[in-house]
N, C-alpha and C. Protein backbone atom coordinates (compact mmCIF):
# COMPACT_ATOMS: atom_id res chain seq x y z
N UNK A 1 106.97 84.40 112.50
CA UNK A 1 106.22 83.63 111.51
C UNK A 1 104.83 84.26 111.34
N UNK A 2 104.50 84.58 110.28
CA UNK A 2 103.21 85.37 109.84
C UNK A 2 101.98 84.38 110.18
N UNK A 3 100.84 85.23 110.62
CA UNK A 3 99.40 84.19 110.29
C UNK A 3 98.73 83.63 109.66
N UNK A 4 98.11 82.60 109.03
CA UNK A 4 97.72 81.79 108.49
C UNK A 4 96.43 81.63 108.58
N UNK A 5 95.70 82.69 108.19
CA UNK A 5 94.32 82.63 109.04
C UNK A 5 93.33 82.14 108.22
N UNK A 6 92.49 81.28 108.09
CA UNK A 6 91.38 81.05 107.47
C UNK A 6 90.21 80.87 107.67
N UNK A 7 88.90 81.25 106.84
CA UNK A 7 87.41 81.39 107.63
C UNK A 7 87.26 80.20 106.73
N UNK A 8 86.21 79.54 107.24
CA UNK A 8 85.07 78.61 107.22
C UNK A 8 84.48 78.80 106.79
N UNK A 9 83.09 79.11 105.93
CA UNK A 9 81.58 79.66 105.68
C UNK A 9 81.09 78.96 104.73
N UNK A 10 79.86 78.61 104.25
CA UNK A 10 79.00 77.91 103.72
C UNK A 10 77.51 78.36 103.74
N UNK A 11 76.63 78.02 102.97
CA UNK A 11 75.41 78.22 102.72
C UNK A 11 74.63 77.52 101.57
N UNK A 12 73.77 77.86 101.34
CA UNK A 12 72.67 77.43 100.47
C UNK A 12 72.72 78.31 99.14
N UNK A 13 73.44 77.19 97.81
CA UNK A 13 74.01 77.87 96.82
C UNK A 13 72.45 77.84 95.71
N UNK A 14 72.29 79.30 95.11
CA UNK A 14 71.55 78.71 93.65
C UNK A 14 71.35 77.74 93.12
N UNK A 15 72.46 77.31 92.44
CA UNK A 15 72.65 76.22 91.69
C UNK A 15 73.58 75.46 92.30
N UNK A 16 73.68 74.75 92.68
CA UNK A 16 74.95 73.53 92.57
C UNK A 16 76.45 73.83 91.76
N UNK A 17 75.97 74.39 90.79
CA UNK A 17 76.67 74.12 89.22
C UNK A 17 77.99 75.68 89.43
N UNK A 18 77.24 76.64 90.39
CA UNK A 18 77.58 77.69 90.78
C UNK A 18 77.80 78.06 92.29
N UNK A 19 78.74 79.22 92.41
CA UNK A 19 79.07 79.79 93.52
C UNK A 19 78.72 80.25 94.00
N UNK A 20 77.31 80.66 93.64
CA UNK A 20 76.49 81.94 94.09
C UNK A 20 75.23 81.74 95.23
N UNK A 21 75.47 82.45 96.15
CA UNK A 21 74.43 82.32 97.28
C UNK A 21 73.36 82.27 97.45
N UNK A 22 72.37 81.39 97.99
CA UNK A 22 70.67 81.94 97.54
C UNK A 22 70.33 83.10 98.22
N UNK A 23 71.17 83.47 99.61
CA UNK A 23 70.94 84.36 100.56
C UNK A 23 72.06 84.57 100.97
N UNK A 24 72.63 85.77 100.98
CA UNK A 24 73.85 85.90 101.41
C UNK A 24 73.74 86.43 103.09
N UNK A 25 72.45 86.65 103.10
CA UNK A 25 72.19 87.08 104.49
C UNK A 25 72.34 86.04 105.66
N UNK A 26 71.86 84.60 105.01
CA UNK A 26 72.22 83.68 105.46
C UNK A 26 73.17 82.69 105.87
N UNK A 27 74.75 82.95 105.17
CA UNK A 27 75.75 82.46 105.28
C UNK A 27 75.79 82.02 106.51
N UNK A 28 76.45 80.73 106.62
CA UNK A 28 76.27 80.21 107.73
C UNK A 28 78.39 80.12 108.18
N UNK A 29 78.79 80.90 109.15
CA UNK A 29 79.94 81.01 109.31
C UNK A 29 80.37 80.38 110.46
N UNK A 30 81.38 79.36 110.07
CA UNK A 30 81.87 78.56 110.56
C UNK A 30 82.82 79.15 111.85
N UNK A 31 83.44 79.85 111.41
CA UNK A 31 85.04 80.29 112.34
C UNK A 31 86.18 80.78 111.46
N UNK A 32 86.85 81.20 112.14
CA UNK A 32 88.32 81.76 111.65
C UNK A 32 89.05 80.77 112.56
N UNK A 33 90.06 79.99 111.56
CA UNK A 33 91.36 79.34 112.32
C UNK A 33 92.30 79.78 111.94
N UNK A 34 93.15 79.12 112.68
CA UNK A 34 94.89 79.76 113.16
C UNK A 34 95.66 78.87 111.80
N UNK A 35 94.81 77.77 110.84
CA UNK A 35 96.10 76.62 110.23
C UNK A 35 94.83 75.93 109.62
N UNK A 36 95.56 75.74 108.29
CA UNK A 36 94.81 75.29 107.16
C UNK A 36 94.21 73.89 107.96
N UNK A 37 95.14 72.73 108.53
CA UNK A 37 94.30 71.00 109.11
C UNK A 37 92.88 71.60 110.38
N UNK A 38 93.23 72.72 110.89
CA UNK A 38 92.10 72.80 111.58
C UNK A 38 90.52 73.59 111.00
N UNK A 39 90.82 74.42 110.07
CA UNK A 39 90.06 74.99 109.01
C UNK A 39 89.34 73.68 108.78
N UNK A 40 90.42 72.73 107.62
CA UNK A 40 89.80 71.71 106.90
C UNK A 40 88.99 70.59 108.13
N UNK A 41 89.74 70.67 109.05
CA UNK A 41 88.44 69.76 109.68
C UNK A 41 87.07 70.33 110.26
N UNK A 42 86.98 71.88 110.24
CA UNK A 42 85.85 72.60 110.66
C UNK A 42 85.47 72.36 109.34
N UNK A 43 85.72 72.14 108.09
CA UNK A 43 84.81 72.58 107.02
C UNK A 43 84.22 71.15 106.67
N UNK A 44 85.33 69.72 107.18
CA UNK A 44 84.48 68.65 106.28
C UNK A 44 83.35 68.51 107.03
N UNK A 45 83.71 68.33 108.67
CA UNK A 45 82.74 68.06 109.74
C UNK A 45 81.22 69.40 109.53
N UNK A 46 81.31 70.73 108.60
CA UNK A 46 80.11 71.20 108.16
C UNK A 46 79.74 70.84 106.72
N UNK A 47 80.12 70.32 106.41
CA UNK A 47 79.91 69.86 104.65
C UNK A 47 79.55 68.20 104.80
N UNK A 48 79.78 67.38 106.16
CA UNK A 48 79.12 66.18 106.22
C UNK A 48 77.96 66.28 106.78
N UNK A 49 77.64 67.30 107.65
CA UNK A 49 76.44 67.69 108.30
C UNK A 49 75.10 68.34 107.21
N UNK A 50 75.44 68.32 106.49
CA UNK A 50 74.61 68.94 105.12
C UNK A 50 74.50 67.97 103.95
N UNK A 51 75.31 66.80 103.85
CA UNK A 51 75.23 66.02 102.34
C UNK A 51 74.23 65.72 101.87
N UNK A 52 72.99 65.92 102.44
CA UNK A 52 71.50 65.27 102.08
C UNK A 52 71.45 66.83 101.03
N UNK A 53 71.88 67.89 101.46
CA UNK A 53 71.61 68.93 100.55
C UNK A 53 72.30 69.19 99.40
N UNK A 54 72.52 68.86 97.87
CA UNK A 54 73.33 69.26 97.11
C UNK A 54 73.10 70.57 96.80
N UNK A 55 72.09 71.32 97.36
CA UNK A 55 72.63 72.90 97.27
C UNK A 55 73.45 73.79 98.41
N UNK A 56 73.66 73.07 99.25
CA UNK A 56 74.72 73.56 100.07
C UNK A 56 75.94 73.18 100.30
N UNK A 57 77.08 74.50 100.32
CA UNK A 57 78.40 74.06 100.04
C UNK A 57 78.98 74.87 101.52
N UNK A 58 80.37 74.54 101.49
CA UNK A 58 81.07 74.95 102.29
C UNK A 58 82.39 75.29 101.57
N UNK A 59 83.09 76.47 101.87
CA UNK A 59 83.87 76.96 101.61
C UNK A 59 85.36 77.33 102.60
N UNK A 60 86.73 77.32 102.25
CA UNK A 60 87.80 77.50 103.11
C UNK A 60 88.14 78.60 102.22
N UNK A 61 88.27 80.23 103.05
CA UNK A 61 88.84 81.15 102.15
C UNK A 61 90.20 81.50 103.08
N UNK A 62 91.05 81.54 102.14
CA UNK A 62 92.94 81.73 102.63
C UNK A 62 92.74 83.22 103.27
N UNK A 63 92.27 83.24 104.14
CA UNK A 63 92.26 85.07 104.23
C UNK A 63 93.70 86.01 104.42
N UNK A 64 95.02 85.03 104.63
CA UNK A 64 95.98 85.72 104.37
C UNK A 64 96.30 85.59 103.63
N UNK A 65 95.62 85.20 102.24
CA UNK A 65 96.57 85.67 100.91
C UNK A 65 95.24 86.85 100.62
N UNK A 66 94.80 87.02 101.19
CA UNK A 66 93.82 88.29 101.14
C UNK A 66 94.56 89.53 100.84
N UNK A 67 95.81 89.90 101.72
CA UNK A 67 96.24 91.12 102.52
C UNK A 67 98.44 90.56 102.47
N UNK A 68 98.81 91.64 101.69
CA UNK A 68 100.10 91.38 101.63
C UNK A 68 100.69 92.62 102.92
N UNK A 69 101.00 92.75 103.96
CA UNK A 69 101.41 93.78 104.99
C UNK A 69 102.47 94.47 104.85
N UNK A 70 103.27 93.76 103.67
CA UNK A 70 104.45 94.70 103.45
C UNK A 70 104.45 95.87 102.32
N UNK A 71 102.58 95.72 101.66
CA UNK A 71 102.48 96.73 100.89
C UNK A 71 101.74 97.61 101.72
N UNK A 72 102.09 99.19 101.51
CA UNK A 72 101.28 100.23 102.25
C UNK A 72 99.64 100.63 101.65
N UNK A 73 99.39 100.50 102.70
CA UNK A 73 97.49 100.80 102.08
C UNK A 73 97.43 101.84 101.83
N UNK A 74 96.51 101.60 100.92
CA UNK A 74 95.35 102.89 100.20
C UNK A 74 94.79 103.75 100.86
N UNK A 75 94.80 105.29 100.79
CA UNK A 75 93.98 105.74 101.77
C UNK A 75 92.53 105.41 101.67
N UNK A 76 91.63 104.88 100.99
CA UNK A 76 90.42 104.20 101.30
C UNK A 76 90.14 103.20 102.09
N UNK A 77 91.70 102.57 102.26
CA UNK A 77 91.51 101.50 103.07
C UNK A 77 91.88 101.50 104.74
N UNK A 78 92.52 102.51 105.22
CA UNK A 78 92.65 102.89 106.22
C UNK A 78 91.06 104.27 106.82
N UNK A 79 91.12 103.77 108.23
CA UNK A 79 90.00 104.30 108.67
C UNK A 79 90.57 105.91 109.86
N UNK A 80 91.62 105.99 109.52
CA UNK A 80 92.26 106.54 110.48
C UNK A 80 92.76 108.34 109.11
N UNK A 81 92.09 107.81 107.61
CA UNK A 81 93.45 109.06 107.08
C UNK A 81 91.91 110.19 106.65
């Protein structure tokens, strides 16, 4: 059974209205989990810790639909060619 991996991360957005970071230097990163219910409870439990801020969001990115393994990489993407 393949991994299911997903990161956490959040920060202090421009606008509200938008996705865009005020500082990307600043991202505030949650974790990588093993399963979407444990992701989602790292992300509400950081997105309730912040509600006084409507410019900060929190985000769940699918990082394995990132990366399909049964296609062969690019040589740019390997560090080895």
């Amino acid at each position: 059974m393949p991994q299911r991996l997903h990161l956490v991360f959040g920060g202090e957005l421009v606008d509200p209205s938008r996705n865009a970071f005020k500082d990307v230097s600043n991202i505030h990163i949650v974790g990588m989990f093993p399963d979407y219910k444990s992701a989602y409870d790292a992300w509400k439990a950081a997105a309730q810790r912040t509600v006084d801020n409507a410019h900060t969001r929190y985000f769940i990115a699918h990082i394995h639909r990132l990366r399909n393994e049964e296609t062969e990489a690019s040589p740019t993407e390997e560090l080895d060619s």
